[in-house]
C-alpha atoms as a PDB file:
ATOM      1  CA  UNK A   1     106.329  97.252 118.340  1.00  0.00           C
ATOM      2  CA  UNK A   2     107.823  99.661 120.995  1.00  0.00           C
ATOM      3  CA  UNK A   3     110.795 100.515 119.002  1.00  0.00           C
ATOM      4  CA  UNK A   4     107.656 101.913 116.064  1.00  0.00           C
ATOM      5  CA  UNK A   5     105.748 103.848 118.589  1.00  0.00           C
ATOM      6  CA  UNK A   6     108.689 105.661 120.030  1.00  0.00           C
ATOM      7  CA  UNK A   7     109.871 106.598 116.298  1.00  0.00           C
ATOM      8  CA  UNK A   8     106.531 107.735 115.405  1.00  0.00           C
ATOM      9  CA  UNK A   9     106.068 110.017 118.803  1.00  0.00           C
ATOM     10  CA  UNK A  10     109.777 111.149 117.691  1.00  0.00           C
ATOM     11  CA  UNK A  11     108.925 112.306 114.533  1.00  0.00           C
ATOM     12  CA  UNK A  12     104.955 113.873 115.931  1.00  0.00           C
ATOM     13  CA  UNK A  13     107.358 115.426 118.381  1.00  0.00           C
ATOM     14  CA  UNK A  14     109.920 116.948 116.547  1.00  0.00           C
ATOM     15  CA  UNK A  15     107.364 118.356 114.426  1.00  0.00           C
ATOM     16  CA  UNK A  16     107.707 116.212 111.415  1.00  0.00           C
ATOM     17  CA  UNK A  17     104.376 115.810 109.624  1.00  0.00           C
ATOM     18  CA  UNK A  18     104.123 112.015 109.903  1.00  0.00           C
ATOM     19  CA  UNK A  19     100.256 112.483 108.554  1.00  0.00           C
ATOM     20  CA  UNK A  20     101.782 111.461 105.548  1.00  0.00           C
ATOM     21  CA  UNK A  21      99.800 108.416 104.424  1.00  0.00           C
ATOM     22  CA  UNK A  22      97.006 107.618 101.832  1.00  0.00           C
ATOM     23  CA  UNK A  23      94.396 110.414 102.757  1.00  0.00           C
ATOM     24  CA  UNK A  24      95.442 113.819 100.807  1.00  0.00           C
ATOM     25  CA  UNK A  25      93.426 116.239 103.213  1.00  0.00           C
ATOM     26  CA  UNK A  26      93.355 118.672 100.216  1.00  0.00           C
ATOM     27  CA  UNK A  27      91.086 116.576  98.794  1.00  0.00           C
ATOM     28  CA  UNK A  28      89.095 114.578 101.466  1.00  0.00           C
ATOM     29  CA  UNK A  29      85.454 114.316 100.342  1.00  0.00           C
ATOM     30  CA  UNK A  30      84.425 111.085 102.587  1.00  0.00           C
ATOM     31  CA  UNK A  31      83.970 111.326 106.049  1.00  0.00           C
ATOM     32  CA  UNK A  32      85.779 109.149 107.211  1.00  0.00           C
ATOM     33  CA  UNK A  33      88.943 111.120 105.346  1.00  0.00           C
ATOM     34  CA  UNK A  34      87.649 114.076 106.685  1.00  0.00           C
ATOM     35  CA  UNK A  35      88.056 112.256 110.472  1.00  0.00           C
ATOM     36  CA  UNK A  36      91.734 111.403 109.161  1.00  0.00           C
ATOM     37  CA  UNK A  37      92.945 115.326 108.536  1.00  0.00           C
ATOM     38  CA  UNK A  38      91.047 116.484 111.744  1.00  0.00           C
ATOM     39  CA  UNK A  39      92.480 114.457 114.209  1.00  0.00           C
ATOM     40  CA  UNK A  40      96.555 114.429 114.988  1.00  0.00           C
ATOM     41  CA  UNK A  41      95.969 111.018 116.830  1.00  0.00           C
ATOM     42  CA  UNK A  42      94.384 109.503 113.582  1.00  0.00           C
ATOM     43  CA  UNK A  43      97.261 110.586 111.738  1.00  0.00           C
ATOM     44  CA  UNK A  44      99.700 108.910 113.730  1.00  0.00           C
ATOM     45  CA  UNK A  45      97.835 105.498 113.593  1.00  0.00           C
ATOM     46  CA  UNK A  46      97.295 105.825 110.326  1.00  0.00           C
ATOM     47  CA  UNK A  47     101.140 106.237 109.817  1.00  0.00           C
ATOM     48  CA  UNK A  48     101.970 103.486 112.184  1.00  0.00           C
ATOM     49  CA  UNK A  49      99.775 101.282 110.050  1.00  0.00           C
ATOM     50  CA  UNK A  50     101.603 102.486 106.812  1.00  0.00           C
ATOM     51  CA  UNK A  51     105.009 101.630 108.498  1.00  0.00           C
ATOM     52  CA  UNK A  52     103.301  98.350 109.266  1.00  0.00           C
ATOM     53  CA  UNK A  53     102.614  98.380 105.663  1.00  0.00           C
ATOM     54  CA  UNK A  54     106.140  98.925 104.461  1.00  0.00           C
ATOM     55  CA  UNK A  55     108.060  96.621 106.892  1.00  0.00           C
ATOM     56  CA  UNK A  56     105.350  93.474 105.785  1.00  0.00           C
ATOM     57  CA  UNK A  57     106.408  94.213 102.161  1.00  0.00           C
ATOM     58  CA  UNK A  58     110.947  94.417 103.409  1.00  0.00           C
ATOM     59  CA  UNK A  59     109.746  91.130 105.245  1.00  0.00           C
ATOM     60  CA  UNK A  60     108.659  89.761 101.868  1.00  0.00           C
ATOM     61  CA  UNK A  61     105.196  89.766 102.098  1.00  0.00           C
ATOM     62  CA  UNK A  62     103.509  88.843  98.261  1.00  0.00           C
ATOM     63  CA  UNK A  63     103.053  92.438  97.635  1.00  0.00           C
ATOM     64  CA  UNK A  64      99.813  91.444  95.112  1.00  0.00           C
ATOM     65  CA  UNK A  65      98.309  89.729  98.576  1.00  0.00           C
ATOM     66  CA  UNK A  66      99.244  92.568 100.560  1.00  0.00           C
ATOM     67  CA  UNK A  67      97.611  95.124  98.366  1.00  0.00           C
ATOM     68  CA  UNK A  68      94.481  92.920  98.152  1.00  0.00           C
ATOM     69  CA  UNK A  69      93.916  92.867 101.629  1.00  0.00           C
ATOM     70  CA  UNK A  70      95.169  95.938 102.553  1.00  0.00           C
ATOM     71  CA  UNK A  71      92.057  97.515  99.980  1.00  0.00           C
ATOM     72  CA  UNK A  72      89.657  94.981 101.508  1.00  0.00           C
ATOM     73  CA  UNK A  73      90.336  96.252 104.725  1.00  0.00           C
ATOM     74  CA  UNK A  74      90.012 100.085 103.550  1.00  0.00           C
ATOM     75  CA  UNK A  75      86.337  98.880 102.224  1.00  0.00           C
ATOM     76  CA  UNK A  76      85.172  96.594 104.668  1.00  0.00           C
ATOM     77  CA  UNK A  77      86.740  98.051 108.165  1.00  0.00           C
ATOM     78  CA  UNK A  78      87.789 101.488 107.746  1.00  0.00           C
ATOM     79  CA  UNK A  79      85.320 103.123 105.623  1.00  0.00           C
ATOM     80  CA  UNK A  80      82.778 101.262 107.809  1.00  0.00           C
ATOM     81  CA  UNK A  81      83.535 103.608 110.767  1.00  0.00           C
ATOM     82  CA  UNK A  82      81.838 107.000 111.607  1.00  0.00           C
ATOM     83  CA  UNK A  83      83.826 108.356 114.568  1.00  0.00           C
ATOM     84  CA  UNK A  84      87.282 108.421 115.893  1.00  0.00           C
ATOM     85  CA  UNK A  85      87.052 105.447 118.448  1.00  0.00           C
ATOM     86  CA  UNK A  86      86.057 103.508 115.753  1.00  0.00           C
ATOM     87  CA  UNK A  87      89.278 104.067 113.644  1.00  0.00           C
ATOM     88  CA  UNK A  88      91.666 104.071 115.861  1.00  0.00           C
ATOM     89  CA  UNK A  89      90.181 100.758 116.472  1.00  0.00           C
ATOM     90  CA  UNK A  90      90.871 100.043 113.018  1.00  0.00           C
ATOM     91  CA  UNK A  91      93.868 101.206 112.491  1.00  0.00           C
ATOM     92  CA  UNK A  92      95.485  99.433 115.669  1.00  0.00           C
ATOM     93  CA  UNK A  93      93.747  96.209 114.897  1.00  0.00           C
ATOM     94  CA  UNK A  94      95.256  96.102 110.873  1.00  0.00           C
ATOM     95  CA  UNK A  95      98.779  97.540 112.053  1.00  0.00           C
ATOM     96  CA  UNK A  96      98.819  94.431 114.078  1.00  0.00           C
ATOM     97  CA  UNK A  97      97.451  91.668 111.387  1.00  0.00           C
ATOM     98  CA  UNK A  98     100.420  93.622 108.984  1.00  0.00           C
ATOM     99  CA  UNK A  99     102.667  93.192 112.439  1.00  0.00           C
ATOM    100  CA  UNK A 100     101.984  89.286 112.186  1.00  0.00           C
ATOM    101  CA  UNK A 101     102.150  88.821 108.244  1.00  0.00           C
END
């Protein structure tokens, strides 16, 4: 988990976009992808969840299982929240279930 979180401050800090994940801010209608592209610190956890993501499917993870939760959670957890607290919340919380997979 360290080894992540120092890669992902490398790449924030080297000036990398690492906003890269599912939310394209060109086109962010909800608000909660409007939260997303306005905050640097949601970008990162949402990019630390989507290397969460990635690694659960190299570990071998059935990827049909993995996409099934993975949109539950976007429904039920993510698009539930109104604020930033609330997502970073989120984001931690399924980076850590995909962590554990």
């Amino acid at each position: 988990m360290r080894v992540k979180t120092l890669l992902i401050l490398f790449f924030a800090l080297s000036g990398v976009n690492v906003a890269v994940a599912a939310v394209d801010c060109s086109r962010a209608k909800s608000n909660v992808d409007k939260l997303i592209c306005a905050s640097s610190s949601l970008g990162l956890a949402e990019n630390q969840m989507a290397f969460s993501y990635r690694e659960a499917m190299r570990r071998g993870v059935d990827p049909y299982e993995l996409r099934r939760t993975q949109e539950q959670w976007r429904q039920e957890v993510r698009d539930a929240c109104n604020d930033v607290p609330c997502l970073l919340k989120a984001f931690d919380e399924r980076s850590a279930e995909l962590d554990n997979y």
